[in-house]
PDB file of N, CA and C in Angstrom:
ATOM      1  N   UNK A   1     141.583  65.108 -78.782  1.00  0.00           N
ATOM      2  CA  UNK A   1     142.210  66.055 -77.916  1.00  0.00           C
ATOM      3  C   UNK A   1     143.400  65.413 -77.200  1.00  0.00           C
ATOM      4  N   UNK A   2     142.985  64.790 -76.037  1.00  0.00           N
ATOM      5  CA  UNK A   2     143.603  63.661 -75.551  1.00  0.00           C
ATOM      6  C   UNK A   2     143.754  62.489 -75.321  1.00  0.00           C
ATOM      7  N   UNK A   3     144.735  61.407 -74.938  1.00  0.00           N
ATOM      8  CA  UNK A   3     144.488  60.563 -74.710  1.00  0.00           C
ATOM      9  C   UNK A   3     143.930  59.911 -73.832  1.00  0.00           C
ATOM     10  N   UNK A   4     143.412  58.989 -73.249  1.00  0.00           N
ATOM     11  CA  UNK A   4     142.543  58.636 -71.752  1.00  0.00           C
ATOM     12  C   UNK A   4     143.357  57.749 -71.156  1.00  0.00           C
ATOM     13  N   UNK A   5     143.887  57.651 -70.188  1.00  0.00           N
ATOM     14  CA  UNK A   5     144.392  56.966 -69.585  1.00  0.00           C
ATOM     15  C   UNK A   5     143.744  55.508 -68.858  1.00  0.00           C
ATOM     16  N   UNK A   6     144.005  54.709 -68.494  1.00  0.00           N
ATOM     17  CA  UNK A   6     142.678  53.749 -67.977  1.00  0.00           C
ATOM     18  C   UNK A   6     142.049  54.107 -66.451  1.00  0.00           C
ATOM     19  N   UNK A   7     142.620  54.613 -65.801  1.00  0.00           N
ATOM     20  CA  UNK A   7     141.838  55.150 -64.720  1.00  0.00           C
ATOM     21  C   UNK A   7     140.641  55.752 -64.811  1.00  0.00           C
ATOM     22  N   UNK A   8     141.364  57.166 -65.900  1.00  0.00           N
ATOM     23  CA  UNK A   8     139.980  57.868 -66.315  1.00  0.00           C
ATOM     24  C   UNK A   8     138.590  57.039 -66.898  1.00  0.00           C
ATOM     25  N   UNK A   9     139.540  55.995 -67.687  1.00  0.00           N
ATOM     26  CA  UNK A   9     138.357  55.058 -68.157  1.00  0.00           C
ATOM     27  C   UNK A   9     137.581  54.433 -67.124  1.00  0.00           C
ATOM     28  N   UNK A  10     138.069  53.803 -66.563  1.00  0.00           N
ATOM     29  CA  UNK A  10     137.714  53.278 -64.972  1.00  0.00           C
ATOM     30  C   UNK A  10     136.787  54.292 -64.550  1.00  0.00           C
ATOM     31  N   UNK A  11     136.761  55.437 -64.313  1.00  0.00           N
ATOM     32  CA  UNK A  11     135.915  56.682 -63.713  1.00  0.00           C
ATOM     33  C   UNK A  11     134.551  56.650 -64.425  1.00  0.00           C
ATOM     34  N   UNK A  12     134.910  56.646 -65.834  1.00  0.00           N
ATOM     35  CA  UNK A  12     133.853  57.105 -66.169  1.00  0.00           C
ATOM     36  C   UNK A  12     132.935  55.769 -66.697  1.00  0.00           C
ATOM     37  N   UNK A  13     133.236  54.875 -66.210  1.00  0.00           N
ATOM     38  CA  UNK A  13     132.157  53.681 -66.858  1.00  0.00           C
ATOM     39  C   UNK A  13     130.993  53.350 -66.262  1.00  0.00           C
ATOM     40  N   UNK A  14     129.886  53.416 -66.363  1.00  0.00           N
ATOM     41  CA  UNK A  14     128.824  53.605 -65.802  1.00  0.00           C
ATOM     42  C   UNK A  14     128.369  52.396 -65.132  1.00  0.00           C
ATOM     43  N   UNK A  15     128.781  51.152 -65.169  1.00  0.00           N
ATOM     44  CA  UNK A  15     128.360  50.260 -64.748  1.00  0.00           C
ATOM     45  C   UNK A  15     129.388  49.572 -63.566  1.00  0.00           C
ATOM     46  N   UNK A  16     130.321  50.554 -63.420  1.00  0.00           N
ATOM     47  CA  UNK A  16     131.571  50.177 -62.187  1.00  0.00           C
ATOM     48  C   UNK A  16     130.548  49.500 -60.634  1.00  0.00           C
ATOM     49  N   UNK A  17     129.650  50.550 -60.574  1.00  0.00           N
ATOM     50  CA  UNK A  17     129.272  50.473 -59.226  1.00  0.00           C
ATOM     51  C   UNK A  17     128.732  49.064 -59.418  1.00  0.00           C
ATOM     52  N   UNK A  18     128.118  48.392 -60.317  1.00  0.00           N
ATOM     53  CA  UNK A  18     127.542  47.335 -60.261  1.00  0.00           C
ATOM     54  C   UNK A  18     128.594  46.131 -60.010  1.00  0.00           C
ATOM     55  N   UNK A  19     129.515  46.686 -60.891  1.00  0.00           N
ATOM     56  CA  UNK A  19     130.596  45.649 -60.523  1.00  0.00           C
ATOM     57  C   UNK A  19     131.220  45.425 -59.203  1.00  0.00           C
ATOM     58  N   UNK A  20     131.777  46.574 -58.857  1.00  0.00           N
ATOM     59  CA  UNK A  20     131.935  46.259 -57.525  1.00  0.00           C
ATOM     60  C   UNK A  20     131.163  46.270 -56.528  1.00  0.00           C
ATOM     61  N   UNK A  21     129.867  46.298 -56.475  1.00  0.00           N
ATOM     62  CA  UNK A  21     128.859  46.107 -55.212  1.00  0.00           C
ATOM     63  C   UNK A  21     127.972  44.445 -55.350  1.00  0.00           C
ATOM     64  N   UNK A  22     128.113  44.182 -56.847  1.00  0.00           N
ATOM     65  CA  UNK A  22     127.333  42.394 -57.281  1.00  0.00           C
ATOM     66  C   UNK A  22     128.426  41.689 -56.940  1.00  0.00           C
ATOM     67  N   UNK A  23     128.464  41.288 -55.480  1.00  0.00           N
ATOM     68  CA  UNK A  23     129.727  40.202 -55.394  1.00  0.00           C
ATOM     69  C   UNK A  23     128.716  38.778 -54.374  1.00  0.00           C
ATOM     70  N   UNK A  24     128.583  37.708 -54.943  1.00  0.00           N
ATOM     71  CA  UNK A  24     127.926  36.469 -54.297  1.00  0.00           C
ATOM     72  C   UNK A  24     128.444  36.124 -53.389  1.00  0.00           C
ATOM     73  N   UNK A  25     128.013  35.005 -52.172  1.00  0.00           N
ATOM     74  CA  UNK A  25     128.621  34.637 -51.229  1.00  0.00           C
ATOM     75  C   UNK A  25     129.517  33.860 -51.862  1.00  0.00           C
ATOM     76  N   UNK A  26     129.751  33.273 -52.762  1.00  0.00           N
ATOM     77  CA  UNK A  26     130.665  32.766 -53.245  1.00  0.00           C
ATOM     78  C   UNK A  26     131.609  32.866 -53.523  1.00  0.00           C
ATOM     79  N   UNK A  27     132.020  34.216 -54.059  1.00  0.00           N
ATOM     80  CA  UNK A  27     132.780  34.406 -54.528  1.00  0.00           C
ATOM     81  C   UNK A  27     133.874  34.913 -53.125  1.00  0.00           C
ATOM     82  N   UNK A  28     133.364  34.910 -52.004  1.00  0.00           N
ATOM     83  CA  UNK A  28     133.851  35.448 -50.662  1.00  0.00           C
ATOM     84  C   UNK A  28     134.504  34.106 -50.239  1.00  0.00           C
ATOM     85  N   UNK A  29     135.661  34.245 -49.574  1.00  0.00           N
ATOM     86  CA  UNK A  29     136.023  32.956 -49.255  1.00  0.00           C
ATOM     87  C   UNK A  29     135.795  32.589 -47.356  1.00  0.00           C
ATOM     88  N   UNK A  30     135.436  31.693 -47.455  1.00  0.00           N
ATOM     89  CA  UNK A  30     135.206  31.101 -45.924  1.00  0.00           C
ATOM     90  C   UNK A  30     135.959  31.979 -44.682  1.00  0.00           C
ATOM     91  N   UNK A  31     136.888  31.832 -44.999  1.00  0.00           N
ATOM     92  CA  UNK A  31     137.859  32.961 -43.502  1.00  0.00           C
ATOM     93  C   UNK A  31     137.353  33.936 -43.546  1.00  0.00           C
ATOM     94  N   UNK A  32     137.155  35.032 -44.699  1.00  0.00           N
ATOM     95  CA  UNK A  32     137.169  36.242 -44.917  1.00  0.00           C
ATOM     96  C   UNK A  32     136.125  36.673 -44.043  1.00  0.00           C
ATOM     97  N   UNK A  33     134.599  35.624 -44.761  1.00  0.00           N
ATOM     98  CA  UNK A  33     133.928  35.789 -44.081  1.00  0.00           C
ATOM     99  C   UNK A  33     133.556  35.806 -42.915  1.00  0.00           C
ATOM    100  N   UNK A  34     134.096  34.573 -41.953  1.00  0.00           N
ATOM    101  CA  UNK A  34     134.375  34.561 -40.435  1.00  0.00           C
ATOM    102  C   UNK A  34     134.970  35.505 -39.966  1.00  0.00           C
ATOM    103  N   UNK A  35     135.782  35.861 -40.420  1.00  0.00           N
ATOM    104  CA  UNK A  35     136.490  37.375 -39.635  1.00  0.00           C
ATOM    105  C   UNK A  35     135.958  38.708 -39.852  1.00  0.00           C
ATOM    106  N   UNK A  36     135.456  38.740 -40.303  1.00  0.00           N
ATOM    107  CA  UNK A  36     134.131  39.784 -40.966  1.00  0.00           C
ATOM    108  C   UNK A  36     132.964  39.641 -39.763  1.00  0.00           C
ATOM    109  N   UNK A  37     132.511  38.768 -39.003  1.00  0.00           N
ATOM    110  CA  UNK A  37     131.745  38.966 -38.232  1.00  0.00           C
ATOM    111  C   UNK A  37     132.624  38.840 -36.542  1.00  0.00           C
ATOM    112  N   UNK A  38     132.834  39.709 -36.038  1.00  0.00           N
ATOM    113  CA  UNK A  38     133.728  40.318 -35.029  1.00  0.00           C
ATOM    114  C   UNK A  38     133.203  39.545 -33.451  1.00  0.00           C
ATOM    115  N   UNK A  39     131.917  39.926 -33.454  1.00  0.00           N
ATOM    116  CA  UNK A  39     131.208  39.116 -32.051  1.00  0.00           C
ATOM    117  C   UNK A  39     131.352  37.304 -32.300  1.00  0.00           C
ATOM    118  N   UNK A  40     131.673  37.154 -33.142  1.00  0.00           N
ATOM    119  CA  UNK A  40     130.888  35.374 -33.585  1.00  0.00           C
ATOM    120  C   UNK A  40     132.979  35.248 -32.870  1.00  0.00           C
ATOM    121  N   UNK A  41     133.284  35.805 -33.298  1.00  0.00           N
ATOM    122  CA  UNK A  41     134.963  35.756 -33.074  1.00  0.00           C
ATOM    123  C   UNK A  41     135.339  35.771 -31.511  1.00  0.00           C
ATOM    124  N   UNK A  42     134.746  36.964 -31.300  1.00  0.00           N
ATOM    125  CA  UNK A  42     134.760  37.488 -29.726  1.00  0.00           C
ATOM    126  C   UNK A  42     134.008  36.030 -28.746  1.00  0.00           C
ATOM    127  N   UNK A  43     132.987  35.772 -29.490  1.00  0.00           N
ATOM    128  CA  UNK A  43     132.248  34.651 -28.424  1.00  0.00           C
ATOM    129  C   UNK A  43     133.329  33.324 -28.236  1.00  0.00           C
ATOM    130  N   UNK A  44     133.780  33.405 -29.739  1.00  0.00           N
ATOM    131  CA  UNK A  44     134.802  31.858 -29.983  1.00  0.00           C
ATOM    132  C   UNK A  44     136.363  31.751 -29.583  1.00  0.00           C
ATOM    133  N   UNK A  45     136.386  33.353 -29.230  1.00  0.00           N
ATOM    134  CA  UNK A  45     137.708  33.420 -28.115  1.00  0.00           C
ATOM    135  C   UNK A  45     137.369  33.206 -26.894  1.00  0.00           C
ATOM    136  N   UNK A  46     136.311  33.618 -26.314  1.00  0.00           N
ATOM    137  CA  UNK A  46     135.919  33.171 -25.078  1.00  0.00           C
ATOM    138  C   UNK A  46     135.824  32.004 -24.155  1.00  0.00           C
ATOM    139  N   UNK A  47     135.148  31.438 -25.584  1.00  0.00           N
ATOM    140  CA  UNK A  47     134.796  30.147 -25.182  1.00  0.00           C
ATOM    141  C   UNK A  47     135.964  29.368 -25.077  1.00  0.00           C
ATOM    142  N   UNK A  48     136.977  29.201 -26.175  1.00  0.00           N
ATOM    143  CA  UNK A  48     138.363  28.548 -26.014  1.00  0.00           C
ATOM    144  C   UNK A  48     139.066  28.688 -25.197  1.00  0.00           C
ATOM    145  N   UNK A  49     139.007  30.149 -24.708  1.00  0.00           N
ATOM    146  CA  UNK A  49     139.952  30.779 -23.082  1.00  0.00           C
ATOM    147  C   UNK A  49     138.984  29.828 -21.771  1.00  0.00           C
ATOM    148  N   UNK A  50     137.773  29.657 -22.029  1.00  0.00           N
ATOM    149  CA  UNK A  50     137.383  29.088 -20.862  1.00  0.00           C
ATOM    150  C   UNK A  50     137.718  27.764 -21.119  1.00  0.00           C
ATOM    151  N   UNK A  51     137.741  26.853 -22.140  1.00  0.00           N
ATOM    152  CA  UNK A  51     137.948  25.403 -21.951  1.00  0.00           C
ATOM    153  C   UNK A  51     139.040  24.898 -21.937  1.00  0.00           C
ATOM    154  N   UNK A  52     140.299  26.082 -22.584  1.00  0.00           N
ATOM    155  CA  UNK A  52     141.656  25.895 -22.190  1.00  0.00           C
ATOM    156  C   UNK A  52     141.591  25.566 -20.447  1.00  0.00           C
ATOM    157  N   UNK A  53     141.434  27.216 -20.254  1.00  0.00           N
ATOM    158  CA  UNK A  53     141.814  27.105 -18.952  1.00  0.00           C
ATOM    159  C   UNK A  53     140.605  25.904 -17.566  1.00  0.00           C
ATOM    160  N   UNK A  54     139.931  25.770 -18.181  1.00  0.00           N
ATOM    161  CA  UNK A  54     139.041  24.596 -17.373  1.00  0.00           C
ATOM    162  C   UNK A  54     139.704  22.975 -17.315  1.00  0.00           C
ATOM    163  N   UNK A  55     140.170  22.992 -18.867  1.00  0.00           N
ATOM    164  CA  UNK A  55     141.048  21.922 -18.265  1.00  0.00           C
ATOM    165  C   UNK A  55     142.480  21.667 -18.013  1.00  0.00           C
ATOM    166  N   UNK A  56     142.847  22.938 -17.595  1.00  0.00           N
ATOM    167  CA  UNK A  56     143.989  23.283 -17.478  1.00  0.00           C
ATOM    168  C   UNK A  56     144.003  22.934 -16.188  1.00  0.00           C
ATOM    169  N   UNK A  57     142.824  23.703 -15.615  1.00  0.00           N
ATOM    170  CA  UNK A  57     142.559  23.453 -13.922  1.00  0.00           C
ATOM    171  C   UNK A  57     142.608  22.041 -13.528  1.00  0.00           C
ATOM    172  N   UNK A  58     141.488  21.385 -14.729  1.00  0.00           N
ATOM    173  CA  UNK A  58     141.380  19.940 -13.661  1.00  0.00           C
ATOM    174  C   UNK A  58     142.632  18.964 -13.972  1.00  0.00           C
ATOM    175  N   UNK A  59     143.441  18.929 -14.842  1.00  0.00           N
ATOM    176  CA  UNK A  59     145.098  18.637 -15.013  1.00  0.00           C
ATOM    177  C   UNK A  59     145.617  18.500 -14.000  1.00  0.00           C
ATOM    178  N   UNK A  60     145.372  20.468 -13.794  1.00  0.00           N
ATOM    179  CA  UNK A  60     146.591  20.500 -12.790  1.00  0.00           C
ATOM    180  C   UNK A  60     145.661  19.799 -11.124  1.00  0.00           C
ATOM    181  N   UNK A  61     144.600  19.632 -11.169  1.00  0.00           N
ATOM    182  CA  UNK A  61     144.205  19.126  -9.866  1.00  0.00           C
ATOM    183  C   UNK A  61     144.477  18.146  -9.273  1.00  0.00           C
ATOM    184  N   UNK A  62     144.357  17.048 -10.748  1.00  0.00           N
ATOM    185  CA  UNK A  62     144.425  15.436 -10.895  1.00  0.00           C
ATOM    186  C   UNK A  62     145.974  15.183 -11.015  1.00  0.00           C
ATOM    187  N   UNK A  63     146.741  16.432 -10.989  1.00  0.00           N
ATOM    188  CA  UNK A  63     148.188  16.145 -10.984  1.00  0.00           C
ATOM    189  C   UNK A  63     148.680  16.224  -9.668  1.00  0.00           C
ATOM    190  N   UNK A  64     148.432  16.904  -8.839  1.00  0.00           N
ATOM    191  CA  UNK A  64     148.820  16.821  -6.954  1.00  0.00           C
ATOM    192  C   UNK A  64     148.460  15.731  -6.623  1.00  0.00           C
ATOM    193  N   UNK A  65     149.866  15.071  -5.917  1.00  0.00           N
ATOM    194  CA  UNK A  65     149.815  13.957  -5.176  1.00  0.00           C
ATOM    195  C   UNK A  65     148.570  14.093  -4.217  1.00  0.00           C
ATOM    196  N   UNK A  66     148.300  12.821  -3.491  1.00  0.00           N
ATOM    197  CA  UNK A  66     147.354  12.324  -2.468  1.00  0.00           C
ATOM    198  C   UNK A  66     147.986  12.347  -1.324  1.00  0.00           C
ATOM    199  N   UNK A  67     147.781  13.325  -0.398  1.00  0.00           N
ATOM    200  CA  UNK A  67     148.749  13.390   0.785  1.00  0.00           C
ATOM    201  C   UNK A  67     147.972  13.429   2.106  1.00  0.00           C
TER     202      UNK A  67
END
């Protein structure tokens, strides 16, 4: 009748879903995965904003003269 284009082929192959849902941790790469978990991110901004600024503080403390 017609020809199939590869999309259509793509549509109709029965084993697509397997393909794209069987993916190992492996095959995921390290960042992807870290940024993929949002709180683990959120905690590890936190924490850096506090130890920036903690020793930002005692810097600037140990930097005022003795008067």
């Amino acid at each position: 009748m017609y020809a199939t284009t590869s999309m259509e082929r793509f549509f109709e192959n029965p084993d697509r879903e397997t393909r794209m849902t069987t993916h190992s941790s492996d095959e995921i790469p390290f960042m992807q995965r870290l940024y993929n978990r949002i709180w683990l991110l959120a905690a590890l901004a936190l924490a850096f904003f506090l130890v920036v600024y903690v020793v930002w503080g005692v810097v600037d403390i140990f930097s005022v003269p003795v008067g």
